[in-house]
Protein backbone atom coordinates (compact mmCIF):
# COMPACT_ATOMS: atom_id res chain seq x y z
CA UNK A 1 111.51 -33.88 105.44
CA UNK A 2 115.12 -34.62 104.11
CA UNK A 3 115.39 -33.95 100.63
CA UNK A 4 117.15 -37.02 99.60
CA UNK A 5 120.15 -36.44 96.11
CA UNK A 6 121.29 -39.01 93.34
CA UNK A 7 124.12 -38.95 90.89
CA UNK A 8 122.71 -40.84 87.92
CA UNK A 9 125.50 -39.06 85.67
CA UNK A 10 127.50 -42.93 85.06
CA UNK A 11 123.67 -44.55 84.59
CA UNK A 12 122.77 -42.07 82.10
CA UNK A 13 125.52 -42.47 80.52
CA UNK A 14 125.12 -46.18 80.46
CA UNK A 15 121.75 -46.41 78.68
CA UNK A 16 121.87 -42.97 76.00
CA UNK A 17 118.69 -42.05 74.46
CA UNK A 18 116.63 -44.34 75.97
CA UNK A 19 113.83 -43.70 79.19
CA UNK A 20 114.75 -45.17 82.47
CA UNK A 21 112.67 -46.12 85.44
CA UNK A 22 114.26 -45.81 88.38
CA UNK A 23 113.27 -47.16 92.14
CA UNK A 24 111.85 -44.16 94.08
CA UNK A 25 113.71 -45.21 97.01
CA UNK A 26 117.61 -46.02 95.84
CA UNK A 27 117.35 -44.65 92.42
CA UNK A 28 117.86 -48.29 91.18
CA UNK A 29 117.19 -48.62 87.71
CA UNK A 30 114.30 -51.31 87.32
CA UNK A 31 113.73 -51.02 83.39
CA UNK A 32 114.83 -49.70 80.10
CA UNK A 33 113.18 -48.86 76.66
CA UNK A 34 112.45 -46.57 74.06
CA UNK A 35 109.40 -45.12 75.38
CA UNK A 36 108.13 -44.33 78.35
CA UNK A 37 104.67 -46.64 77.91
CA UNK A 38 107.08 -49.56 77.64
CA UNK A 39 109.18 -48.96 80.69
CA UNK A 40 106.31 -48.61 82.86
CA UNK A 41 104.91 -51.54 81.75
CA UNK A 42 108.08 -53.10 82.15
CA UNK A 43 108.44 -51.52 85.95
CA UNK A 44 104.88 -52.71 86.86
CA UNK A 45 105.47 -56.55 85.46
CA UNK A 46 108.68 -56.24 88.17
CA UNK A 47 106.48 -54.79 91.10
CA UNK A 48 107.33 -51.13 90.94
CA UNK A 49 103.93 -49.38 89.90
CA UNK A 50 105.05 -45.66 90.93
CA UNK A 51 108.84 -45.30 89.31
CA UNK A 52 110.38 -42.32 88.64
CA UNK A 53 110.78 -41.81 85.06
CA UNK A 54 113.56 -40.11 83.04
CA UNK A 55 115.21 -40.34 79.82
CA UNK A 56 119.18 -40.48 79.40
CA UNK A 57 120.21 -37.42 76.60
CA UNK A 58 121.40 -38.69 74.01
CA UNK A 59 125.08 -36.57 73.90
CA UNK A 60 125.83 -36.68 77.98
CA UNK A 61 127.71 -33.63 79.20
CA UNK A 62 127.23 -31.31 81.56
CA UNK A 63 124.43 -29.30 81.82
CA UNK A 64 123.83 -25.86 83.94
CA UNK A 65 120.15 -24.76 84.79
């Protein structure tokens, strides 16, 4: 199985402190809110009901793990 990569680094920056649900396949982003409750519900009302969930930090840089 191919392990498949994303740069989300312009998206993040796009919506800052705020959770994102993203299409598993295309890392599209299919909603936006301030918890992640809300953007579920938001992704399930648009026919997503598995997204992958994240939240945007709230200073973007660049961080090493």
């Amino acid at each position: 199985m191919k392990i498949k990569t994303y740069d989300l680094s312009k998206t993040l920056k796009k919506y800052s402190n705020e959770w994102i649900a993203l299409k598993p396949e295309g890392g599209k982003v299919v909603a936006v809110g301030k918890s992640p409750k809300q953007v579920l519900d938001q992704s399930k009302k648009k026919g997503v009901d598995h997204p992958v969930l994240t939240r945007a930090p709230k200073d973007y840089g660049t961080y090493i793990l």
